[in-house]
C-alpha atoms as a PDB file:
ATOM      1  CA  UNK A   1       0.000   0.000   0.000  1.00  0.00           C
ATOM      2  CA  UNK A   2       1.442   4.083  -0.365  1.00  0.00           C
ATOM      3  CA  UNK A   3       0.059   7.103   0.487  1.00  0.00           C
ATOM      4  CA  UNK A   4       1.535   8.926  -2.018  1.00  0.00           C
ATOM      5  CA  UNK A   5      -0.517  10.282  -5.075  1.00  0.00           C
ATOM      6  CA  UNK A   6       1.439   9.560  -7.869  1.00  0.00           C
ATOM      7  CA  UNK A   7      -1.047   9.232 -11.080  1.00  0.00           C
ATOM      8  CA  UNK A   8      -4.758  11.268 -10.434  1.00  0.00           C
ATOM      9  CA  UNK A   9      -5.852   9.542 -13.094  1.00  0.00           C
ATOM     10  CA  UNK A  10      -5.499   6.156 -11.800  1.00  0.00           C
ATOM     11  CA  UNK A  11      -6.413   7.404  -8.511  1.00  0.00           C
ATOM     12  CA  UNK A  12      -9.770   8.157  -9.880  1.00  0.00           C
ATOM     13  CA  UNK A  13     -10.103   4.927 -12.246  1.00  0.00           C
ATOM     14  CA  UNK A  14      -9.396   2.837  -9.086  1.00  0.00           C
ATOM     15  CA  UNK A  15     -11.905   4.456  -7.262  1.00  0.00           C
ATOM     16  CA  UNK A  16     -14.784   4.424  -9.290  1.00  0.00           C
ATOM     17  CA  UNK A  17     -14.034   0.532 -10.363  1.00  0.00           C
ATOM     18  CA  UNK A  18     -14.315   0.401  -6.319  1.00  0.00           C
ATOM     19  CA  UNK A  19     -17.450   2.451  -5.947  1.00  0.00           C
ATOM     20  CA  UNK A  20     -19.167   0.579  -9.009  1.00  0.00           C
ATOM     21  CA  UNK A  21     -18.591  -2.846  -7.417  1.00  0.00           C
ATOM     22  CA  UNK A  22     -20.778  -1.972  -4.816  1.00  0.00           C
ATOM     23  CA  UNK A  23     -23.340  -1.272  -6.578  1.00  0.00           C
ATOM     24  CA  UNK A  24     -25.748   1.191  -7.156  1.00  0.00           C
ATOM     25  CA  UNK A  25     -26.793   1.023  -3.358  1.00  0.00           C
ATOM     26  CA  UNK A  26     -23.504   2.182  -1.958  1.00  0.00           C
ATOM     27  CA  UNK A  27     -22.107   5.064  -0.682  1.00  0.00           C
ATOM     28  CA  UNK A  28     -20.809   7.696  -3.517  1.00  0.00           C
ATOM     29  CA  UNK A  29     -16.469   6.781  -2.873  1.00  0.00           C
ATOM     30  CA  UNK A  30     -15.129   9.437  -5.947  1.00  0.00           C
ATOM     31  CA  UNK A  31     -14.690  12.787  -4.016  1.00  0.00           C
ATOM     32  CA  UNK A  32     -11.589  15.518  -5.400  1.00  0.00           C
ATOM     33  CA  UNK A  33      -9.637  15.253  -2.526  1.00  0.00           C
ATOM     34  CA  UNK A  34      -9.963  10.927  -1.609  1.00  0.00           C
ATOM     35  CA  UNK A  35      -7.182   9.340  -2.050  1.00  0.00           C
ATOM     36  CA  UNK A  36      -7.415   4.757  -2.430  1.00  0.00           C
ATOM     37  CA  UNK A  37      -4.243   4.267  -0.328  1.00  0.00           C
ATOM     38  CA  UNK A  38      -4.285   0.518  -0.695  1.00  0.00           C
ATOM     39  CA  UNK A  39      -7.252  -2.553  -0.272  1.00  0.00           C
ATOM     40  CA  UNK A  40      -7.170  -6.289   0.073  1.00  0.00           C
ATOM     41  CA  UNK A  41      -9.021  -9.128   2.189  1.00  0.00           C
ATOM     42  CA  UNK A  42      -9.022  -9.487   5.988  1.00  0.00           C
ATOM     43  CA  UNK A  43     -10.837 -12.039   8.056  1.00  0.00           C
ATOM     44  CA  UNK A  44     -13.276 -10.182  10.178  1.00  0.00           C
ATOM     45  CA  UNK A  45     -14.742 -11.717  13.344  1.00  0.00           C
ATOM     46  CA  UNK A  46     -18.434 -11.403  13.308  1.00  0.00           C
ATOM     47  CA  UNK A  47     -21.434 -13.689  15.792  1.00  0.00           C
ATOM     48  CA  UNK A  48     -21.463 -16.303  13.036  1.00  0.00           C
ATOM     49  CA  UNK A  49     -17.738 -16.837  12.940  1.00  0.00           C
ATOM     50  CA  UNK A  50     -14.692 -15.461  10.869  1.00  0.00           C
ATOM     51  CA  UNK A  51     -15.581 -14.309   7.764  1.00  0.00           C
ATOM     52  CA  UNK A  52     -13.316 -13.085   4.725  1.00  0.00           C
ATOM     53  CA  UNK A  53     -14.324  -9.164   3.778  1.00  0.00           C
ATOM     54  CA  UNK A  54     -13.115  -6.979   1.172  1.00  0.00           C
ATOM     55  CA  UNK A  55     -11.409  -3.913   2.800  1.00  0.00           C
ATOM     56  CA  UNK A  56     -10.262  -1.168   0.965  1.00  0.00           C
ATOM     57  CA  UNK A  57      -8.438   2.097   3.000  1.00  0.00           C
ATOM     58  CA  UNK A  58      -8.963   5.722   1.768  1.00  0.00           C
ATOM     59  CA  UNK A  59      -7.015   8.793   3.378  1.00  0.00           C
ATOM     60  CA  UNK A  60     -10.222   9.179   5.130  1.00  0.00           C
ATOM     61  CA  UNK A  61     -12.238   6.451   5.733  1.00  0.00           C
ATOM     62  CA  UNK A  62     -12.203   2.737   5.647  1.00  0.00           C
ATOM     63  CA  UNK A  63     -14.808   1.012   3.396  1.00  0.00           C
ATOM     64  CA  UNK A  64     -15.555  -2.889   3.977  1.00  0.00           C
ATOM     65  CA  UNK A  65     -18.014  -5.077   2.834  1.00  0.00           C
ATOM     66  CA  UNK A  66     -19.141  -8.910   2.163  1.00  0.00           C
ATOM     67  CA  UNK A  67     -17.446 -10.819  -0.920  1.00  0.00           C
ATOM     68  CA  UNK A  68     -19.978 -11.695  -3.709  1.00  0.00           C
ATOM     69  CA  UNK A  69     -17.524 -12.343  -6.552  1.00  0.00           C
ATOM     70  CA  UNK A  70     -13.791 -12.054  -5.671  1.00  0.00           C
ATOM     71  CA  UNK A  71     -12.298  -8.616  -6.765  1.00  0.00           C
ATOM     72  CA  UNK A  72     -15.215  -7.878  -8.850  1.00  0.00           C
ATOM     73  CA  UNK A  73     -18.397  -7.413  -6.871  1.00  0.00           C
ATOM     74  CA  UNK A  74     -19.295  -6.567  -3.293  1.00  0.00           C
ATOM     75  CA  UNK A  75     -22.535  -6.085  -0.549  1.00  0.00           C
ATOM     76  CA  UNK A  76     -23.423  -4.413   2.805  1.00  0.00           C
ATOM     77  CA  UNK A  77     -21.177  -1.983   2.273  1.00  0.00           C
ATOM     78  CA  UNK A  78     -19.849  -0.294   5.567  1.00  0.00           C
ATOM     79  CA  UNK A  79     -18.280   3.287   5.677  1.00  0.00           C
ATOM     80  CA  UNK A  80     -15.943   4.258   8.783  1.00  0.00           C
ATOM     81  CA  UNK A  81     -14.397   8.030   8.891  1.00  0.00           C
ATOM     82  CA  UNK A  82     -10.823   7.227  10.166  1.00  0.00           C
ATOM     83  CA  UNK A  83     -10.646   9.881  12.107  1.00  0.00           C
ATOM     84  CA  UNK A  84     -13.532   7.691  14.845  1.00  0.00           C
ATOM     85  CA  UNK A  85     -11.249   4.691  14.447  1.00  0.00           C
ATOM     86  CA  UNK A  86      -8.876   3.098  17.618  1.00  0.00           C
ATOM     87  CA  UNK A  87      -6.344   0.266  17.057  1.00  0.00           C
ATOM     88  CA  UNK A  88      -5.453  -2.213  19.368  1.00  0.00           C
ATOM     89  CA  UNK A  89      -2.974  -4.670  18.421  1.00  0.00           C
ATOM     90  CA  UNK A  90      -3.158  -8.193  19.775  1.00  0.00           C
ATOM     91  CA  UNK A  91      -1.766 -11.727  20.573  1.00  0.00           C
ATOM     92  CA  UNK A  92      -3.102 -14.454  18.543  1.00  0.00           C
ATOM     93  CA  UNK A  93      -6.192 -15.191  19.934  1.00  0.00           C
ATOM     94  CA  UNK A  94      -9.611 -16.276  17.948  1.00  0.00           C
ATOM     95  CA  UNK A  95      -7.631 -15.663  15.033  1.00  0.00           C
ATOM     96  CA  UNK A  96      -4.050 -15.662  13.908  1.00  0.00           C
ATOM     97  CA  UNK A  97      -2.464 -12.103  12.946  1.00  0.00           C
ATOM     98  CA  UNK A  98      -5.812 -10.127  14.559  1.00  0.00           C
ATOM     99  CA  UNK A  99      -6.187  -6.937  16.033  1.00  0.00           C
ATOM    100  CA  UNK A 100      -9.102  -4.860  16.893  1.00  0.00           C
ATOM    101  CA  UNK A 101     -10.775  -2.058  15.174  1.00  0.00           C
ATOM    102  CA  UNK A 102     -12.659  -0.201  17.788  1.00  0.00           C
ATOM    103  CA  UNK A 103     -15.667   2.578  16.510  1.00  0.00           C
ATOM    104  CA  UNK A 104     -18.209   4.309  18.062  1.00  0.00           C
ATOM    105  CA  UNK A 105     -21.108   2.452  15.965  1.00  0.00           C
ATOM    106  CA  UNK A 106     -19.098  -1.275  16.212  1.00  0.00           C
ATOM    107  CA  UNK A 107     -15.973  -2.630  17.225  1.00  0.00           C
ATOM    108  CA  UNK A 108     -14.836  -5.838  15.967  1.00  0.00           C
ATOM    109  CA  UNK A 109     -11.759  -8.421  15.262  1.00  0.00           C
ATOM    110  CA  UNK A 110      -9.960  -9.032  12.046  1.00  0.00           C
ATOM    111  CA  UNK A 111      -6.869 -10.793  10.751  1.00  0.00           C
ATOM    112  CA  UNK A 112      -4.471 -10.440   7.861  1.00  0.00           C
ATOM    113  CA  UNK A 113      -2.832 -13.190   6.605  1.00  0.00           C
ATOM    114  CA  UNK A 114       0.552 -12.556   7.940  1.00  0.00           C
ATOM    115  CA  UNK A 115       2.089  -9.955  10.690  1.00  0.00           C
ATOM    116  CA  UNK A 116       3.749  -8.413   8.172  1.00  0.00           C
ATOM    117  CA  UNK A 117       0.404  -7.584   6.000  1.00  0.00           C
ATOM    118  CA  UNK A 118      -1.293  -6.960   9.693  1.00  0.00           C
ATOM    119  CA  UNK A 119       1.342  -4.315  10.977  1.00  0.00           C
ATOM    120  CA  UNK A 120       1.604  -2.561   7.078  1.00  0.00           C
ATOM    121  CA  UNK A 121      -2.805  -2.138   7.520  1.00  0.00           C
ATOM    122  CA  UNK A 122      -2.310  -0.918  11.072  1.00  0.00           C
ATOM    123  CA  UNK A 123       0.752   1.524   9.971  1.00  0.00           C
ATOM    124  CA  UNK A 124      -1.326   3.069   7.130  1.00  0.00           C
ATOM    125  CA  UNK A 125      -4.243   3.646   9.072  1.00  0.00           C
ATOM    126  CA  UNK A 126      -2.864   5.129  11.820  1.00  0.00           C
ATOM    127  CA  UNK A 127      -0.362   7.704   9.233  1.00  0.00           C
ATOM    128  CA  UNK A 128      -3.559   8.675   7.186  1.00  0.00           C
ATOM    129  CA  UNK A 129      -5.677   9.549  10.828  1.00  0.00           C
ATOM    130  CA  UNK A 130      -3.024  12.537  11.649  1.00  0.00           C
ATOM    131  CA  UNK A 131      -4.523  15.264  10.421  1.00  0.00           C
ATOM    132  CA  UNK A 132      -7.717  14.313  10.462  1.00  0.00           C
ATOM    133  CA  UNK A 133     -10.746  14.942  12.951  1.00  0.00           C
ATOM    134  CA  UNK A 134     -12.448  12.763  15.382  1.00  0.00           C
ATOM    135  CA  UNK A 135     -16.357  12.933  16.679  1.00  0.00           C
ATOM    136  CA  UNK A 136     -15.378  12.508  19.909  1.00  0.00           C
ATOM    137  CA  UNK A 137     -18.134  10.254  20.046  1.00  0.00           C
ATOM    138  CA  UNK A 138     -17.143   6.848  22.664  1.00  0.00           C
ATOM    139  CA  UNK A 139     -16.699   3.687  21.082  1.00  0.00           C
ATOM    140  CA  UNK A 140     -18.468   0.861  20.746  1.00  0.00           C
ATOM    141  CA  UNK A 141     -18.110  -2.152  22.883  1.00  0.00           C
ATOM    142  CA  UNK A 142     -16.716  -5.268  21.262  1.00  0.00           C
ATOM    143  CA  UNK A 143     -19.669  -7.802  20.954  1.00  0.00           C
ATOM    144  CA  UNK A 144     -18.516 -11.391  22.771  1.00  0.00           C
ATOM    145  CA  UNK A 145     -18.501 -14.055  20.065  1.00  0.00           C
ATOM    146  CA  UNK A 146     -21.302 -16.552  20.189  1.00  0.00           C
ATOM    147  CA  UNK A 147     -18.942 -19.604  20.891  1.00  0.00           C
ATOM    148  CA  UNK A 148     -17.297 -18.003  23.804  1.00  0.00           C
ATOM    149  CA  UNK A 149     -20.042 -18.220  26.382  1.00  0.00           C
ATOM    150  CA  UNK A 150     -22.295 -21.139  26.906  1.00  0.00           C
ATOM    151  CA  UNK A 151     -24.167 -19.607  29.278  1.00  0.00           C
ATOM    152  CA  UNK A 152     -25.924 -15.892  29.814  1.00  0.00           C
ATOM    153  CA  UNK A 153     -23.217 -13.649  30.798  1.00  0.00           C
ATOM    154  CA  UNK A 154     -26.093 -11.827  33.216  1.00  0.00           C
ATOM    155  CA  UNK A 155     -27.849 -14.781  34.434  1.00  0.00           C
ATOM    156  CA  UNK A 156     -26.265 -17.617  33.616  1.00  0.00           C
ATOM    157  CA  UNK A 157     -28.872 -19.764  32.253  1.00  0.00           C
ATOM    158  CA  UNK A 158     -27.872 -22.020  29.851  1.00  0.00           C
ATOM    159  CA  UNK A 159     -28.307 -20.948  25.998  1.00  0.00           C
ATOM    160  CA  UNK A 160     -30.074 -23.574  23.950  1.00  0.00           C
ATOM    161  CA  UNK A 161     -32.775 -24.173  20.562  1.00  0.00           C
ATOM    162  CA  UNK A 162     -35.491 -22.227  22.845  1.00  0.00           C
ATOM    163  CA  UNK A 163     -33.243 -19.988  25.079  1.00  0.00           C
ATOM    164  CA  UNK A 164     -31.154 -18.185  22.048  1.00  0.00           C
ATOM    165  CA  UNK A 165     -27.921 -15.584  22.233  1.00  0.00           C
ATOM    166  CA  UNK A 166     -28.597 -11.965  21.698  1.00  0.00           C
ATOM    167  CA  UNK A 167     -26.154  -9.309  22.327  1.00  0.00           C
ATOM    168  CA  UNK A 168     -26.432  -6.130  24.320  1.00  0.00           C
ATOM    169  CA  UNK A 169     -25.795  -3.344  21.986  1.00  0.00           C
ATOM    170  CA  UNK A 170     -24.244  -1.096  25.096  1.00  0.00           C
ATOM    171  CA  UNK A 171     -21.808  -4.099  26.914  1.00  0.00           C
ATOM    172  CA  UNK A 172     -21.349  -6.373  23.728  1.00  0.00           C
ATOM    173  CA  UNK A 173     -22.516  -9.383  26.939  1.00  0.00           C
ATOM    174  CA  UNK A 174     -24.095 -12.517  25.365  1.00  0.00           C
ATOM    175  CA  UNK A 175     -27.491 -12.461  27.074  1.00  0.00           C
ATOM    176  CA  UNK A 176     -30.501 -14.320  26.913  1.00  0.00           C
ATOM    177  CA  UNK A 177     -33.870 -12.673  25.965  1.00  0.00           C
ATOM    178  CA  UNK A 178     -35.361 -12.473  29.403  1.00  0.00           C
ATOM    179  CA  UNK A 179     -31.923 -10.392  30.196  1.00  0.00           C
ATOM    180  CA  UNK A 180     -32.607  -8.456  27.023  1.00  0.00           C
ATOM    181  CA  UNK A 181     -36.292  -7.556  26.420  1.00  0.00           C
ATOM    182  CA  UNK A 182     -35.618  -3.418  26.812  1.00  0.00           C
ATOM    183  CA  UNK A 183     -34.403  -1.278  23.959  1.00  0.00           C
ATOM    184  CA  UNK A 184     -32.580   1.645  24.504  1.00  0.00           C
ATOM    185  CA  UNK A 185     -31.041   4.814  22.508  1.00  0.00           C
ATOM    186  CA  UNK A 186     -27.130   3.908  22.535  1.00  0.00           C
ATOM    187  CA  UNK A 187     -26.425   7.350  20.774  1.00  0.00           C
ATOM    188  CA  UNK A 188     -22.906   6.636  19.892  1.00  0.00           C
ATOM    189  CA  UNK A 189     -24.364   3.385  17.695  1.00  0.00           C
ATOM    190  CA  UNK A 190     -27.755   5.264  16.649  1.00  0.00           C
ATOM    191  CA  UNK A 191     -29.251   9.232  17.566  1.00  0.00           C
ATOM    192  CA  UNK A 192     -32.808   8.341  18.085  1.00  0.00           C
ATOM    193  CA  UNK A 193     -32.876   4.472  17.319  1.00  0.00           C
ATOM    194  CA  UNK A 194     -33.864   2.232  20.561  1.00  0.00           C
ATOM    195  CA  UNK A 195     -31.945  -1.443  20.386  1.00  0.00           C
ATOM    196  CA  UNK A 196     -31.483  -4.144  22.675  1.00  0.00           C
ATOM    197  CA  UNK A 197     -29.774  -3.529  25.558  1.00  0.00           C
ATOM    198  CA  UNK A 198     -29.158  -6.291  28.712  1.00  0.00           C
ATOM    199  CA  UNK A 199     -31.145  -4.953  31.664  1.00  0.00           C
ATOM    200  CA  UNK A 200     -28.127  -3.941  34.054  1.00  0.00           C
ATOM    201  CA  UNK A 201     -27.261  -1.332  31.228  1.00  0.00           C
ATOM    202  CA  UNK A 202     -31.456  -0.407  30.766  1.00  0.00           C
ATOM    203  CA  UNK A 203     -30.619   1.132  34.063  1.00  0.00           C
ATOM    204  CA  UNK A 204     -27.721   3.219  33.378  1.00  0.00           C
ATOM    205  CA  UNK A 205     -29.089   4.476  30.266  1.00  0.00           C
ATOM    206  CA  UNK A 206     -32.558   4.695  31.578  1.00  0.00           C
ATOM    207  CA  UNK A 207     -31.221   6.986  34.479  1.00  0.00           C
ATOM    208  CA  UNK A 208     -29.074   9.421  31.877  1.00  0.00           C
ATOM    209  CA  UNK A 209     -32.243   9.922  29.766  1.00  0.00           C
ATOM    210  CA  UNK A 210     -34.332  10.763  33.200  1.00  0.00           C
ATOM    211  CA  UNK A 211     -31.394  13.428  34.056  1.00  0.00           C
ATOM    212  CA  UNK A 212     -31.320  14.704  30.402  1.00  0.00           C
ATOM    213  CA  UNK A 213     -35.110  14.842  30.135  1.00  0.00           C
ATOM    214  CA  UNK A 214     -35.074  16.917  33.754  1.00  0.00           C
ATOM    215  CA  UNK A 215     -32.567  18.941  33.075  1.00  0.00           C
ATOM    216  CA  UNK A 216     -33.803  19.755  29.230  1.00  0.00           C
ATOM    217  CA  UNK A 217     -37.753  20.315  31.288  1.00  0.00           C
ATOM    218  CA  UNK A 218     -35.567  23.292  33.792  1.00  0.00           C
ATOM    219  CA  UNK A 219     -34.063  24.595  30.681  1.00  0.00           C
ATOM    220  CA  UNK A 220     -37.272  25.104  28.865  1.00  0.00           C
ATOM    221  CA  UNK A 221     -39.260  26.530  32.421  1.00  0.00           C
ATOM    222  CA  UNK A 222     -36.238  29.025  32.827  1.00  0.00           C
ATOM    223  CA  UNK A 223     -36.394  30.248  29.164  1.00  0.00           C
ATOM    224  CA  UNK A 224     -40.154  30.728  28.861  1.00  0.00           C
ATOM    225  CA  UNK A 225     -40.264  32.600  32.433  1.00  0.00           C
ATOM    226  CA  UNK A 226     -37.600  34.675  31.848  1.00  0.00           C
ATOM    227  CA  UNK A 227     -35.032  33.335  34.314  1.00  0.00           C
ATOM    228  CA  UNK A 228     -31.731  32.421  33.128  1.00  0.00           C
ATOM    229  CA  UNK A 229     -30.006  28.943  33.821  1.00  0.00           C
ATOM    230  CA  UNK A 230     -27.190  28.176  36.408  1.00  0.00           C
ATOM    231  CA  UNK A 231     -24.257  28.687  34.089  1.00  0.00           C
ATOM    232  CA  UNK A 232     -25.755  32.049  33.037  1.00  0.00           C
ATOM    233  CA  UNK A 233     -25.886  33.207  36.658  1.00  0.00           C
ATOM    234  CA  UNK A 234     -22.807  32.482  37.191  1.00  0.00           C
ATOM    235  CA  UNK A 235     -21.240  34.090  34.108  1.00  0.00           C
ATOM    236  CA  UNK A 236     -23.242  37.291  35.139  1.00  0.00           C
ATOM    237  CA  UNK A 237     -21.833  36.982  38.752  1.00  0.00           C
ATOM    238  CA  UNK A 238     -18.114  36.554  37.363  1.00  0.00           C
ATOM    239  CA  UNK A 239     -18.891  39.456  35.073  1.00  0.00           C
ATOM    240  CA  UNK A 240     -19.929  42.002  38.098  1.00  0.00           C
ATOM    241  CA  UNK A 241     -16.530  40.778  39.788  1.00  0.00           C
ATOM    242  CA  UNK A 242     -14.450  41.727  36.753  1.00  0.00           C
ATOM    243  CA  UNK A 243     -16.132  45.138  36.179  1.00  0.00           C
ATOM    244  CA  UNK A 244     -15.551  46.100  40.523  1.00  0.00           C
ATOM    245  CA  UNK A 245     -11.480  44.317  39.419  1.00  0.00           C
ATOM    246  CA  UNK A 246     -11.655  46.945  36.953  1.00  0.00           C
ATOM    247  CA  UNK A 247     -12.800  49.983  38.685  1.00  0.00           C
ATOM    248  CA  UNK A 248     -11.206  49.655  41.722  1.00  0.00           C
ATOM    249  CA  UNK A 249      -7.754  49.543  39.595  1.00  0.00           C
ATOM    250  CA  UNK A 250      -8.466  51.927  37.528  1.00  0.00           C
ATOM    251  CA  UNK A 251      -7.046  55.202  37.992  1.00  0.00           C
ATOM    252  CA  UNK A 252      -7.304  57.949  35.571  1.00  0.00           C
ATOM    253  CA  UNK A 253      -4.325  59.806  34.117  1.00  0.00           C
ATOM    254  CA  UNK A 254      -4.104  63.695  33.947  1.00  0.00           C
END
């Protein structure tokens, strides 16, 4: 892979060929100022096992998607701005050569091949997220794979044909659907979208929307009375202290 532009005109041949095998579904990829730095096929860890995905890494965002036809045609495309993404590099573990792509909407495992292919993807992506911008949104949890827990990691029942794994969108747990009925907003994965959250972190988020929804109710009540909010007082108070800093320091000259 480089990150050099050498030929704009390949650049932008490369790119569309990329954009057009995704169909006419995915997201538009030819911008003036992207740059394809390099693309190839990682393993990615997903609930039903490790998968092959084709992966291709732009100077500002990393595009991935399902393999329909080797090198030629691609689905469920997924766009990441690099700028949201964290690296972790690990030991061997569920895969060989893995490491872990962490994201505010979903953070999951892949491989390479080799260590040498792993640590020239890592090296690229973390040289072309320099000068960009993050959200500042937090990431997502890492989801726990389906074969790693036999049980519900909430209340340990046993998972079986009737009693199936579902995931907790906020802790990544495997939990069972009695420890998963609520839904939830999990803002950093969706804005507005409820999804299934375990019921320890129902609570949590339960409790920040009740403090939001308060606090957004005394907003509203000071604005249409006419008072002004804590912060404002307080900014008016400082203000009056800096005006009596001024005039008692002041002195005029003749």
């Amino acid at each position: 892979m480089g990150d050099t532009l050498l030929f704009p005109d390949d650049n932008q041949r490369r790119i569309e060929a990329v954009q057009k095998s995704f169909g006419p579904v995915g997201t538009r990829l030819l911008e003036p100022h992207r740059v394809l730095i390099g693309e190839g096929r990682l393993v990615k860890q997903s609930r039903r096992g490790a998968q092959p995905k084709a992966f291709f890494l732009f100077n500002d965002m990393l595009v991935y998607g399902s393999i329909v036809i080797n090198g030629r045609l691609f689905k469920k495309q997924k766009v990441i701005p690099l700028g949201d993404i964290k690296l972790e590099d690990l030991e061997d573990g569920f895969m060989r050569h893995q490491w872990l792509i962490q994201t505010p909407g979903k953070s999951f495992y892949v491989s390479a091949a080799s260590r040498e292919e792993k640590l020239a993807w890592m090296e690229h992506i973390t040289v072309c997220q320099t000068a960009l911008p993050s959200s500042g949104l937090p990431l997502a949890m890492t989801w726990v794979p389906d074969h790693a827990s036999a049980i519900c990691m909430r209340c340990t029942r046993s998972f079986n044909a009737a009693h199936r794994r579902h995931h907790c969108r906020k802790c990544g747990f495997l939990v069972c659907g009695n420890c998963s009925r609520k839904r939830a907003v999990v803002r950093n994965i969706h804005p507005t979208k409820r999804v299934r959250v375990c019921l320890q972190c129902h609570v949590g988020l339960r409790g920040k929307e009740e403090k939001e929804e308060k606090e957004e109710r005394r907003r509203k009540r000071g604005d249409s009375s006419g008072l002004r909010s804590d912060e404002e007082e307080q900014a008016s108070f400082e203000d009056h202290l800096y005006e009596d800093y001024i005039e008692e320091d002041y002195e005029p000259q003749d």
